[in-house]
PDB file of N, CA and C in Angstrom:
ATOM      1  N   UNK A   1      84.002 -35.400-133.362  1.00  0.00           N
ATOM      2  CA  UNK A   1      83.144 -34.550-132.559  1.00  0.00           C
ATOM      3  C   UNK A   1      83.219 -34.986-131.099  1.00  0.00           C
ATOM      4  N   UNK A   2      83.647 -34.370-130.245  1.00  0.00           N
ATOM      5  CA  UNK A   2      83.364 -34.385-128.450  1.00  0.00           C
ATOM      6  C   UNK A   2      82.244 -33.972-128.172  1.00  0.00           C
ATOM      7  N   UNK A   3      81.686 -34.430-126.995  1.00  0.00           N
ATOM      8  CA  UNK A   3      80.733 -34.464-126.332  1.00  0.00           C
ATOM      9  C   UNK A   3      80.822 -34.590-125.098  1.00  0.00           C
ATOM     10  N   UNK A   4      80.611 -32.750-124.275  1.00  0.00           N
ATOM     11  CA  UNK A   4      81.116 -32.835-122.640  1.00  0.00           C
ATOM     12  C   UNK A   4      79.565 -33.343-122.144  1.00  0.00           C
ATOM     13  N   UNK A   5      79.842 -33.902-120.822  1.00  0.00           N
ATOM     14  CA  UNK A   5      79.312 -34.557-120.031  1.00  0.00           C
ATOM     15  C   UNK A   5      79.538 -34.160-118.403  1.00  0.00           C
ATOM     16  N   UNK A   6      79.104 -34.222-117.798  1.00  0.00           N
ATOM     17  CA  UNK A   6      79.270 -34.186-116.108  1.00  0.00           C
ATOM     18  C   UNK A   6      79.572 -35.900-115.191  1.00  0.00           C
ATOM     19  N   UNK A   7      80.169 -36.177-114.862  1.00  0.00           N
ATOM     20  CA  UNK A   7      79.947 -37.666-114.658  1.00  0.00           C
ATOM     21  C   UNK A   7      80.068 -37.455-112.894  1.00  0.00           C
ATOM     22  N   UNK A   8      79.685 -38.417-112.471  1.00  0.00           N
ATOM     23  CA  UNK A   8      80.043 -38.166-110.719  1.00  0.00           C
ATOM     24  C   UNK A   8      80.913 -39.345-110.488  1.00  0.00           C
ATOM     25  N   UNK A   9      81.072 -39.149-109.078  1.00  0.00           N
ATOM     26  CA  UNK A   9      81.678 -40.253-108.220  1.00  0.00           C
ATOM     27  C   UNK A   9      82.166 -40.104-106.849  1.00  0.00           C
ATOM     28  N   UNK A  10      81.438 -40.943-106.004  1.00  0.00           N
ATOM     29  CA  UNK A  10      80.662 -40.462-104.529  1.00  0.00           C
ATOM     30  C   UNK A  10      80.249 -38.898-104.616  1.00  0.00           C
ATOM     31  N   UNK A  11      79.543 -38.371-105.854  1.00  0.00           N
ATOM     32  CA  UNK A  11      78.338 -37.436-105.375  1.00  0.00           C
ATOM     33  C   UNK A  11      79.526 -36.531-105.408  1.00  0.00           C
ATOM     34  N   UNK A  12      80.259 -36.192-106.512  1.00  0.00           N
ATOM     35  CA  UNK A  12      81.447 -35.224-106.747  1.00  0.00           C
ATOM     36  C   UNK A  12      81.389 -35.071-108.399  1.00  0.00           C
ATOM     37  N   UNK A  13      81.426 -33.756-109.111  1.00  0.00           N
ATOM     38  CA  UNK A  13      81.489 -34.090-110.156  1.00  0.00           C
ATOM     39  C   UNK A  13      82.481 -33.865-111.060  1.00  0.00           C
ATOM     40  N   UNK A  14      82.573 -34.611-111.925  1.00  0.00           N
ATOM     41  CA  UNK A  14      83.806 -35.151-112.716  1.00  0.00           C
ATOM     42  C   UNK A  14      83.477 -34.799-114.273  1.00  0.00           C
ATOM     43  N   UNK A  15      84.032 -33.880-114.821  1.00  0.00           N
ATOM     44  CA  UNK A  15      83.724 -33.092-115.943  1.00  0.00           C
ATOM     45  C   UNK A  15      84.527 -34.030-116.954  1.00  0.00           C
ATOM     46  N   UNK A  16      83.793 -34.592-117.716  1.00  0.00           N
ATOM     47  CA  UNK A  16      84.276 -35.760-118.601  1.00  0.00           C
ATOM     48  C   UNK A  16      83.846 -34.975-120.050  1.00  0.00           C
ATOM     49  N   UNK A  17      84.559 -35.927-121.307  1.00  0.00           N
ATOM     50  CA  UNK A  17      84.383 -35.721-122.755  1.00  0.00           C
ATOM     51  C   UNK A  17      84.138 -36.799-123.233  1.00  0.00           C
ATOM     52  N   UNK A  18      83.039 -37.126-124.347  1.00  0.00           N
ATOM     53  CA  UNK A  18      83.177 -38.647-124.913  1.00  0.00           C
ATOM     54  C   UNK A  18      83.815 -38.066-126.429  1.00  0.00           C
ATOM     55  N   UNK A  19      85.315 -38.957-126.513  1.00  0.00           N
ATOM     56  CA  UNK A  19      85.434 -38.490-128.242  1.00  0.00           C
ATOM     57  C   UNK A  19      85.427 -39.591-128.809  1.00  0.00           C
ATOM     58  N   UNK A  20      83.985 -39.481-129.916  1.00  0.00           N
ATOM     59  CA  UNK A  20      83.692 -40.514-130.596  1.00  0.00           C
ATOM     60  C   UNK A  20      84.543 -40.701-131.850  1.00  0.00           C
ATOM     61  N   UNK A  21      85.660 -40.459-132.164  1.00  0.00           N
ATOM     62  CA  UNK A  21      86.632 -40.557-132.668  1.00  0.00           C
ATOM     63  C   UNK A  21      87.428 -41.758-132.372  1.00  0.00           C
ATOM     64  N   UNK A  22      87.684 -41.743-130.881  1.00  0.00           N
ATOM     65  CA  UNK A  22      88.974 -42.451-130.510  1.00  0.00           C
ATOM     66  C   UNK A  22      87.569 -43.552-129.697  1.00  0.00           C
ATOM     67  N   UNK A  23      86.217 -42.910-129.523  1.00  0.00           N
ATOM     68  CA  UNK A  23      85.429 -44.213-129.004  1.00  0.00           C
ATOM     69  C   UNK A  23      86.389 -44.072-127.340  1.00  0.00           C
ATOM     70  N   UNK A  24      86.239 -42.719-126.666  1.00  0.00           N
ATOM     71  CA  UNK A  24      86.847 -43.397-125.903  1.00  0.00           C
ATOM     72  C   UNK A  24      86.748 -41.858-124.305  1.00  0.00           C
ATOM     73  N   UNK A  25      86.348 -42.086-122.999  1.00  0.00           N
ATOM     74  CA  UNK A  25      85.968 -40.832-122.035  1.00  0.00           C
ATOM     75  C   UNK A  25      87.136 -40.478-121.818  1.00  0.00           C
ATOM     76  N   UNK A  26      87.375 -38.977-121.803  1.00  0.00           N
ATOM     77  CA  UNK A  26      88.581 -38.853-121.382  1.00  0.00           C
ATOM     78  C   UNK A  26      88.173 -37.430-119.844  1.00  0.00           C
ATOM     79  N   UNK A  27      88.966 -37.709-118.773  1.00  0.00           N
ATOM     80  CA  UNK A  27      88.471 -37.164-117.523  1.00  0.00           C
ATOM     81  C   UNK A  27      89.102 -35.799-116.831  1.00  0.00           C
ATOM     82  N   UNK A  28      88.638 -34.831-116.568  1.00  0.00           N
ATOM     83  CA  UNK A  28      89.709 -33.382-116.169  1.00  0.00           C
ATOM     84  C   UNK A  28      90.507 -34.502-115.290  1.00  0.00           C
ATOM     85  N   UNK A  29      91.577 -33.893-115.419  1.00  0.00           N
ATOM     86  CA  UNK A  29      92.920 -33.979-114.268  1.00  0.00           C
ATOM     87  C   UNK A  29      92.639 -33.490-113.064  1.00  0.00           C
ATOM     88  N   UNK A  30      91.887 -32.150-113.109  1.00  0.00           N
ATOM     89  CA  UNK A  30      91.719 -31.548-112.248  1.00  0.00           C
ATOM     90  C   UNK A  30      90.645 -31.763-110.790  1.00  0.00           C
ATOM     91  N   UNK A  31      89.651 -32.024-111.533  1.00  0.00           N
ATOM     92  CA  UNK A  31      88.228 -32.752-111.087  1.00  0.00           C
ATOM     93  C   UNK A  31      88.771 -34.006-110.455  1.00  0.00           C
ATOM     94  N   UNK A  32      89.647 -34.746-110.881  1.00  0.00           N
ATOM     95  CA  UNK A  32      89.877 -36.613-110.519  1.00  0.00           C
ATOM     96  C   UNK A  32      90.830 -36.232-109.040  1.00  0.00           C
ATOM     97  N   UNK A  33      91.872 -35.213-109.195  1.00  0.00           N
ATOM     98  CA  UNK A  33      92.735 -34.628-108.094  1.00  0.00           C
ATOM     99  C   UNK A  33      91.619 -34.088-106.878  1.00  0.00           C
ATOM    100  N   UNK A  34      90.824 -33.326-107.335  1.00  0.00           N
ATOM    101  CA  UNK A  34      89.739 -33.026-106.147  1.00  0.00           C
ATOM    102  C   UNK A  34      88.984 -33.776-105.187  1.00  0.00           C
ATOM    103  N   UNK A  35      88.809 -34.987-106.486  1.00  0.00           N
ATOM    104  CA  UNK A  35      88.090 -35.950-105.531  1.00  0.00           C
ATOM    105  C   UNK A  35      89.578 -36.889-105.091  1.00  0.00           C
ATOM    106  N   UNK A  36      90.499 -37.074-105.101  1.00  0.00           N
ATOM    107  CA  UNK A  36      91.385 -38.218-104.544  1.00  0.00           C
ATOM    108  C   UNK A  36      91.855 -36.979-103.180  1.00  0.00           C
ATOM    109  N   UNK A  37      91.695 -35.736-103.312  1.00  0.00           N
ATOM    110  CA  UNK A  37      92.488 -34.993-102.228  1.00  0.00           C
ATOM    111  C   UNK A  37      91.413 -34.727-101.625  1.00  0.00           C
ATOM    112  N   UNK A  38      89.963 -35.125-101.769  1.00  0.00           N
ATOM    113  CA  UNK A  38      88.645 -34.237-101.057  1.00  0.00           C
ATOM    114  C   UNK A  38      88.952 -32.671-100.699  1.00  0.00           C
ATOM    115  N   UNK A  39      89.275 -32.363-102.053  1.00  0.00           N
ATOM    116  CA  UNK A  39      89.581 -30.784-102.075  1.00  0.00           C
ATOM    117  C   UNK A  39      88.657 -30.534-103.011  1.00  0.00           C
ATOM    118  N   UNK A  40      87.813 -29.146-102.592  1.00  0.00           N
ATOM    119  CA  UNK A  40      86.978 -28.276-103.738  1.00  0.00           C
ATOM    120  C   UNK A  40      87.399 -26.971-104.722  1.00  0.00           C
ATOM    121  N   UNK A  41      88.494 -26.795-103.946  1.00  0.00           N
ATOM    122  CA  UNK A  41      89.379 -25.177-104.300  1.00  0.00           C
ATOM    123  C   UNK A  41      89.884 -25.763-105.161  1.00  0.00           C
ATOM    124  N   UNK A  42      89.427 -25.129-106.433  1.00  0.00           N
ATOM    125  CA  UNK A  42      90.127 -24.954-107.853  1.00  0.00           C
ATOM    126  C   UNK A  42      91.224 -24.843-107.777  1.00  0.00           C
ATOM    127  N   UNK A  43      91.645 -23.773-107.266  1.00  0.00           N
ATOM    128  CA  UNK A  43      93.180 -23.295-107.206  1.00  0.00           C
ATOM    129  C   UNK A  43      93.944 -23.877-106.733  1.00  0.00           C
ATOM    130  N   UNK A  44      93.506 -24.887-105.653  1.00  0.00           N
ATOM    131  CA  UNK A  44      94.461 -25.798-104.336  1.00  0.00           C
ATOM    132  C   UNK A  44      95.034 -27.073-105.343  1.00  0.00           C
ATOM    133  N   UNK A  45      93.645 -27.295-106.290  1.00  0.00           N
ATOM    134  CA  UNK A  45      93.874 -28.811-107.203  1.00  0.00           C
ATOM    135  C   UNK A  45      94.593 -27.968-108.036  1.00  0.00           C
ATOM    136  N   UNK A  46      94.652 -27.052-109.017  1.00  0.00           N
ATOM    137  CA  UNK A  46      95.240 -26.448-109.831  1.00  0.00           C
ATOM    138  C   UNK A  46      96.607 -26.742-109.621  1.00  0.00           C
ATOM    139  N   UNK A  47      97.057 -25.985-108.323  1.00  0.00           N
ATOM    140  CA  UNK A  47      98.416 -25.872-107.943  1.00  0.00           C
ATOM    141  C   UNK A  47      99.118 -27.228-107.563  1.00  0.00           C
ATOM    142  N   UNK A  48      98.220 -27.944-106.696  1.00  0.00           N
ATOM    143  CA  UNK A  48      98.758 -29.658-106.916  1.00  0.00           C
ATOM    144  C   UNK A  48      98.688 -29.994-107.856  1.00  0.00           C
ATOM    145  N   UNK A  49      98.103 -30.380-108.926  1.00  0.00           N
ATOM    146  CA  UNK A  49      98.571 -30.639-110.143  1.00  0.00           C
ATOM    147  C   UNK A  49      99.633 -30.222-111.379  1.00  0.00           C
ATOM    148  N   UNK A  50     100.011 -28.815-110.594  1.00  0.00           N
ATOM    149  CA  UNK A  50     100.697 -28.356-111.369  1.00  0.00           C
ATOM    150  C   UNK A  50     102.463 -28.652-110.554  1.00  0.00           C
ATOM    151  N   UNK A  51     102.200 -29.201-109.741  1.00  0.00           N
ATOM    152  CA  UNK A  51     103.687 -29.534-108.727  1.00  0.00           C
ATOM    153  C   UNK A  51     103.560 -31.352-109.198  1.00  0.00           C
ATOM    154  N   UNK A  52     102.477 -31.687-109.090  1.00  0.00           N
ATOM    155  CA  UNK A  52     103.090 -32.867-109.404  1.00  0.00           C
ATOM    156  C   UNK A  52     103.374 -33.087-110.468  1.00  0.00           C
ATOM    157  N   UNK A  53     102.490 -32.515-111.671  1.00  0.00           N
ATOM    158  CA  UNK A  53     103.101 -32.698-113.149  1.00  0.00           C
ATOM    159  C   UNK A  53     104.576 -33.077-113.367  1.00  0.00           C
ATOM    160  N   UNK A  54     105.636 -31.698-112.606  1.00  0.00           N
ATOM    161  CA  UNK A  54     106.468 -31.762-112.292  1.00  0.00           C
ATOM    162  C   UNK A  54     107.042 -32.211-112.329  1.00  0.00           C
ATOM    163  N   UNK A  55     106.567 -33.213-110.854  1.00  0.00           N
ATOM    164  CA  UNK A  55     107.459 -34.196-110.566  1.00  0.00           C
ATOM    165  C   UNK A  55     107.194 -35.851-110.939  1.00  0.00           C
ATOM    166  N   UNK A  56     106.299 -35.642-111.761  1.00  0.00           N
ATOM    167  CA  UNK A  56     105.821 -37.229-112.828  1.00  0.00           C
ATOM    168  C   UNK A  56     106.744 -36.682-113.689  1.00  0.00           C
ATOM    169  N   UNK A  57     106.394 -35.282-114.538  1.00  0.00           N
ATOM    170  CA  UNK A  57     108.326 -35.290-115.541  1.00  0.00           C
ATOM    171  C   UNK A  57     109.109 -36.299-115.365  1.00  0.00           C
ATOM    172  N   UNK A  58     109.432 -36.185-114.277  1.00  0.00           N
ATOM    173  CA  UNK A  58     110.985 -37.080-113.612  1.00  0.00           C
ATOM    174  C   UNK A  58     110.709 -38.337-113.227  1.00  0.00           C
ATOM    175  N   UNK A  59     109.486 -38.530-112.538  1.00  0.00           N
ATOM    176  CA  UNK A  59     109.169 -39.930-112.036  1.00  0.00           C
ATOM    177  C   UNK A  59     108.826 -40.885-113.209  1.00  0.00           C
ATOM    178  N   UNK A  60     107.703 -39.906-113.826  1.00  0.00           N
ATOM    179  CA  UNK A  60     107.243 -41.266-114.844  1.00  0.00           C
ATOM    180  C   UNK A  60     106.377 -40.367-116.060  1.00  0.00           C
ATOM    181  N   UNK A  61     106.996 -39.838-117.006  1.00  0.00           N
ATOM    182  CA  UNK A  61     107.079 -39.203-117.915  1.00  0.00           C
ATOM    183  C   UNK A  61     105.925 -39.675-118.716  1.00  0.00           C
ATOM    184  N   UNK A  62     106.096 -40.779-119.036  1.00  0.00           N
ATOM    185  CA  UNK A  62     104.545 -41.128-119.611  1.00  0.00           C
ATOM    186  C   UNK A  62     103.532 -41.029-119.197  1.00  0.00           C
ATOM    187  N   UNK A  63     103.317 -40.854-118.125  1.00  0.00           N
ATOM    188  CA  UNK A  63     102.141 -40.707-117.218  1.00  0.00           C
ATOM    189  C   UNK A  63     101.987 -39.845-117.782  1.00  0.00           C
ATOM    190  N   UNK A  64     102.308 -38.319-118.068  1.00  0.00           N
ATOM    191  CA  UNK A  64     102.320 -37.081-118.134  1.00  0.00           C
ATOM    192  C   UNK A  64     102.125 -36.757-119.500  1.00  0.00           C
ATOM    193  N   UNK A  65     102.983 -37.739-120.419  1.00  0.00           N
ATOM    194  CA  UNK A  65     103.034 -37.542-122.226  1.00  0.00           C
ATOM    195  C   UNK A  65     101.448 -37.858-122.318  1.00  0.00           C
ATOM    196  N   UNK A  66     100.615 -38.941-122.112  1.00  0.00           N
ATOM    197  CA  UNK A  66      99.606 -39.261-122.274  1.00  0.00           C
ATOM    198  C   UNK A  66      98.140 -38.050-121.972  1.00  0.00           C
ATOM    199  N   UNK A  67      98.523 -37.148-121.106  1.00  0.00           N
ATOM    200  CA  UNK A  67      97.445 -36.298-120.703  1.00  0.00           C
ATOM    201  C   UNK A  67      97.366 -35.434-121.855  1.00  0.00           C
ATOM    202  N   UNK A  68      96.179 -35.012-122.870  1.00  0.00           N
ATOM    203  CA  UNK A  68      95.876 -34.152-123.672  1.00  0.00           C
ATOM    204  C   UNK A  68      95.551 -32.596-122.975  1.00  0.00           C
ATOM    205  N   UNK A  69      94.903 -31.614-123.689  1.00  0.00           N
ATOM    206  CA  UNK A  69      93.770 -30.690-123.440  1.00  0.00           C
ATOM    207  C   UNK A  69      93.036 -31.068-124.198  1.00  0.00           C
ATOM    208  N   UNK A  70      91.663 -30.709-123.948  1.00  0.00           N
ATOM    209  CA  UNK A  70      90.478 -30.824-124.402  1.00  0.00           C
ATOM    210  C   UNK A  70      89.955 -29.966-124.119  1.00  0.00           C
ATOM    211  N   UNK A  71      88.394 -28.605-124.566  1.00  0.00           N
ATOM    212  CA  UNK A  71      87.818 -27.940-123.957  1.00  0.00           C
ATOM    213  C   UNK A  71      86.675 -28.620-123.425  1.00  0.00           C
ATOM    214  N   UNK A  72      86.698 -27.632-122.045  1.00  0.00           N
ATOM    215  CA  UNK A  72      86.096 -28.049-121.141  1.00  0.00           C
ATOM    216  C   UNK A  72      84.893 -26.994-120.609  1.00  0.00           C
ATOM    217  N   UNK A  73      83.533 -27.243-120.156  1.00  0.00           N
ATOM    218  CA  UNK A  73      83.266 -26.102-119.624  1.00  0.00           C
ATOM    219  C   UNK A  73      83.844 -26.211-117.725  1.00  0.00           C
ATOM    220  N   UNK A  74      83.882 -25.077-117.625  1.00  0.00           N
ATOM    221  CA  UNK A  74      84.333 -24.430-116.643  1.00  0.00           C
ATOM    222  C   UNK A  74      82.745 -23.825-115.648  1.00  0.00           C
ATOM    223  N   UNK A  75      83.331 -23.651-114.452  1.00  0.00           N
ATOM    224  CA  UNK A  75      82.144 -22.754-113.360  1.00  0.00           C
ATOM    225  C   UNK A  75      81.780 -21.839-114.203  1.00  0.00           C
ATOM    226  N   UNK A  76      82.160 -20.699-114.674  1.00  0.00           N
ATOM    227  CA  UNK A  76      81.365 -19.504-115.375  1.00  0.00           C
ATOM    228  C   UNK A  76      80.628 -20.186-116.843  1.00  0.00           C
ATOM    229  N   UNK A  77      80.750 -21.696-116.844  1.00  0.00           N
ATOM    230  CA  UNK A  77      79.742 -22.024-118.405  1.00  0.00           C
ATOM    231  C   UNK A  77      80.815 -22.324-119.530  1.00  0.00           C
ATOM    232  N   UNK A  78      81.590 -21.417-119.610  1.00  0.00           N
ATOM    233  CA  UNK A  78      82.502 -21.147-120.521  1.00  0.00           C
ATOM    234  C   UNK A  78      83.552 -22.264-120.664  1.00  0.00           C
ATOM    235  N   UNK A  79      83.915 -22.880-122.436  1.00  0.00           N
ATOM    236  CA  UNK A  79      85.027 -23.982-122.206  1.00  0.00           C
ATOM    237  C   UNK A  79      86.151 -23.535-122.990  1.00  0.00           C
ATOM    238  N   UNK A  80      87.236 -24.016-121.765  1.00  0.00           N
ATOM    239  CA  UNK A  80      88.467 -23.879-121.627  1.00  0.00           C
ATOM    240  C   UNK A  80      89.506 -25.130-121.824  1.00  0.00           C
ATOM    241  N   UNK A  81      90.673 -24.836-122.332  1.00  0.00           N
ATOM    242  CA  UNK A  81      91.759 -26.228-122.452  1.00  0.00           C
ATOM    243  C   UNK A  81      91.651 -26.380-121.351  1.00  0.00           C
ATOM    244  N   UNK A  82      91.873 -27.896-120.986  1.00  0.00           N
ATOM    245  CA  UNK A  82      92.413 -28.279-119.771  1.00  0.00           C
ATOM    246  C   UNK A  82      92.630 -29.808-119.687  1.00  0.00           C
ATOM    247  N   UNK A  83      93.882 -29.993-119.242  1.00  0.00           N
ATOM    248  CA  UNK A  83      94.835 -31.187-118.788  1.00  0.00           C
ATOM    249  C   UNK A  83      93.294 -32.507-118.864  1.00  0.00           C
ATOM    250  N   UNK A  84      93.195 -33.593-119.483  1.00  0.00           N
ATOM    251  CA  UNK A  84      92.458 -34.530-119.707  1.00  0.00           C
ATOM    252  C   UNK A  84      93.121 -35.902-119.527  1.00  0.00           C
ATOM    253  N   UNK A  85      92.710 -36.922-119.185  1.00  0.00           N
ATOM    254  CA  UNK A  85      93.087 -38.093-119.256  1.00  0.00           C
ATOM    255  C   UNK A  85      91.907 -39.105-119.319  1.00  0.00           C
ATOM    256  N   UNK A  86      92.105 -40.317-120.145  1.00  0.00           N
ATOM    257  CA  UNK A  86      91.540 -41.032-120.772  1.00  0.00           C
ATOM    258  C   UNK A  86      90.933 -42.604-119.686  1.00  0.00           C
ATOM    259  N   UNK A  87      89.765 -43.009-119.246  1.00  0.00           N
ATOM    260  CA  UNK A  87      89.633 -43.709-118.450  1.00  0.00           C
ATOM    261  C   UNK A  87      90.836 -44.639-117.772  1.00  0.00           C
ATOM    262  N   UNK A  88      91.680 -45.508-118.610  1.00  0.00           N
ATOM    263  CA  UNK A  88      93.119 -46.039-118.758  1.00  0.00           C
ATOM    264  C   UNK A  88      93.859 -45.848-118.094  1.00  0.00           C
ATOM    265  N   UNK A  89      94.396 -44.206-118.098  1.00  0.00           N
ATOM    266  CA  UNK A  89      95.191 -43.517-117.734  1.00  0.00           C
ATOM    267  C   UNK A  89      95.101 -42.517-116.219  1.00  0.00           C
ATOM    268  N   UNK A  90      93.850 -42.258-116.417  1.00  0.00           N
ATOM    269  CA  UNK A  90      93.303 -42.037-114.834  1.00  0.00           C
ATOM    270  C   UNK A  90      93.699 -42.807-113.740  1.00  0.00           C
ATOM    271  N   UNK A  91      93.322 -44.540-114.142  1.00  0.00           N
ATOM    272  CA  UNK A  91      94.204 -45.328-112.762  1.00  0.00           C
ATOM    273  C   UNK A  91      95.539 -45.204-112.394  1.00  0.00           C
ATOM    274  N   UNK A  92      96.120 -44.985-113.084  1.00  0.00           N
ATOM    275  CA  UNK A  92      97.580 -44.708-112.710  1.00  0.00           C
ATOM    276  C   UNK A  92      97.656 -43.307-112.198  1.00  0.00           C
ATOM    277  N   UNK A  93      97.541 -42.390-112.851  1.00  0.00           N
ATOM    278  CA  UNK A  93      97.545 -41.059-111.705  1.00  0.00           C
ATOM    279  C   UNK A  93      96.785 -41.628-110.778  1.00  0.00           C
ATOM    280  N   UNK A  94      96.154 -41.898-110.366  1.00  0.00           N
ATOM    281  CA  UNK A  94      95.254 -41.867-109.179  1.00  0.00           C
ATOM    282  C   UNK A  94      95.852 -42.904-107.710  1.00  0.00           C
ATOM    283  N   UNK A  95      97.192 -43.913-108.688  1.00  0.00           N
ATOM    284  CA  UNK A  95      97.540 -44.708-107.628  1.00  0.00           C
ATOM    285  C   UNK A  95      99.075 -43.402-107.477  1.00  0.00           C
ATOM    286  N   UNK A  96      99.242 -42.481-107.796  1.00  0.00           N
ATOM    287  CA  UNK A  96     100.014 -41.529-106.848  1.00  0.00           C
ATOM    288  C   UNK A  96      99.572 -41.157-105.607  1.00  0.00           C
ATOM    289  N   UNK A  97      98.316 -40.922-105.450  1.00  0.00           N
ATOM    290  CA  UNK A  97      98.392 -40.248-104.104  1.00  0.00           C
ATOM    291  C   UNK A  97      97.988 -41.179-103.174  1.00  0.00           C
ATOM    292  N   UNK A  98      98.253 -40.710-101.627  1.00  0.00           N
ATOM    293  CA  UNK A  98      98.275 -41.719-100.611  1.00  0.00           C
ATOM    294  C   UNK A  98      97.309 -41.051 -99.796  1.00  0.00           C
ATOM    295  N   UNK A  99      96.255 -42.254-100.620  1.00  0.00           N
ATOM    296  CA  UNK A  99      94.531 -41.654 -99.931  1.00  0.00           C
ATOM    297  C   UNK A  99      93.898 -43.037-100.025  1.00  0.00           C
ATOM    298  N   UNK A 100      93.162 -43.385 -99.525  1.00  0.00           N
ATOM    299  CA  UNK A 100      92.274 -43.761 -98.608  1.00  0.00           C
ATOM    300  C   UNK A 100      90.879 -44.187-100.187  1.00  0.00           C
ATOM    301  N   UNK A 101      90.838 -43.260-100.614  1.00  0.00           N
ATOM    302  CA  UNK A 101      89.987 -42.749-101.397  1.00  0.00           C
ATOM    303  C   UNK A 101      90.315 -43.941-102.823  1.00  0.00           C
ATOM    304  N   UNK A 102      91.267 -43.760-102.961  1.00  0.00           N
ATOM    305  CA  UNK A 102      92.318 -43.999-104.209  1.00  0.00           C
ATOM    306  C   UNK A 102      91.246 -45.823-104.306  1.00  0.00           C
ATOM    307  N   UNK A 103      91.593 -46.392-103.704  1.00  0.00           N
ATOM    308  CA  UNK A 103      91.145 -48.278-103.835  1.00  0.00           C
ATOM    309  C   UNK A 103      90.000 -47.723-103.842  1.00  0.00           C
ATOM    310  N   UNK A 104      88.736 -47.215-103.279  1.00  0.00           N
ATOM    311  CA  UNK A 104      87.670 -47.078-104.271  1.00  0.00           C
ATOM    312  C   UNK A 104      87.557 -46.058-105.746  1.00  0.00           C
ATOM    313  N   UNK A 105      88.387 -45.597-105.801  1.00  0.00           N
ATOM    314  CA  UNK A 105      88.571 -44.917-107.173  1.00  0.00           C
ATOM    315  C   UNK A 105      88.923 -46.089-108.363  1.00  0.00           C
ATOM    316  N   UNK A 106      89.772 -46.755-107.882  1.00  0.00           N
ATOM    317  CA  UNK A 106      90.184 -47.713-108.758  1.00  0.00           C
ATOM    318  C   UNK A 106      89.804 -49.320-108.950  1.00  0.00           C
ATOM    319  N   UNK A 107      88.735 -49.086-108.128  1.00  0.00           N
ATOM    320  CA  UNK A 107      87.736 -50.169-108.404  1.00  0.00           C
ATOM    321  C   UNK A 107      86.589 -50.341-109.298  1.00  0.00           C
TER     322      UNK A 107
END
């Protein structure tokens, strides 16, 4: 059984799942990209995530094998698949981008 949650970080929120299965949070992709790019546009993180996916394919494939879907709720309430990663696995995406942001993310 999952169990969505809202989680923050610096006062941003981060649409998390606890699956008591694996005992273990797993975090939107999408939401974690927003806050490392201080972007709010769905679509802007959408589309960066969907270019870098990409190019982790090629760079570092596991990075990428590791991300599930999970449903999620979404702005209209409603839950939808979407790209997830597991506390673990979050630090490493997160040391891709070249932000500022990133060393308190990963602290």
């Amino acid at each position: 059984m999952n169990k969505i949650f809202i989680r923050f970080f610096d006062d941003r929120e981060v649409r998390a799942v606890w699956d008591e299965g694996r005992s273990k949070w797993y975090f939107s992709v999408l939401d974690v990209i927003g806050i490392l790019n201080a972007q709010d546009d769905y679509e802007k993180n959408r589309n960066y995530w969907k270019y870098l996916k990409a190019k982790l394919k090629k760079d570092n494939p596991l990075l990428v094998s590791v991300t599930t879907q999970l449903k999620v709720a979404a702005a209209d309430r409603k839950k939808y698949k979407t790209d997830v990663l597991d506390s673990d696995d979050s630090i490493p995406l997160s040391k891709v981008f070249p932000s500022v942001k990133v060393s308190h993310f990963v602290e």
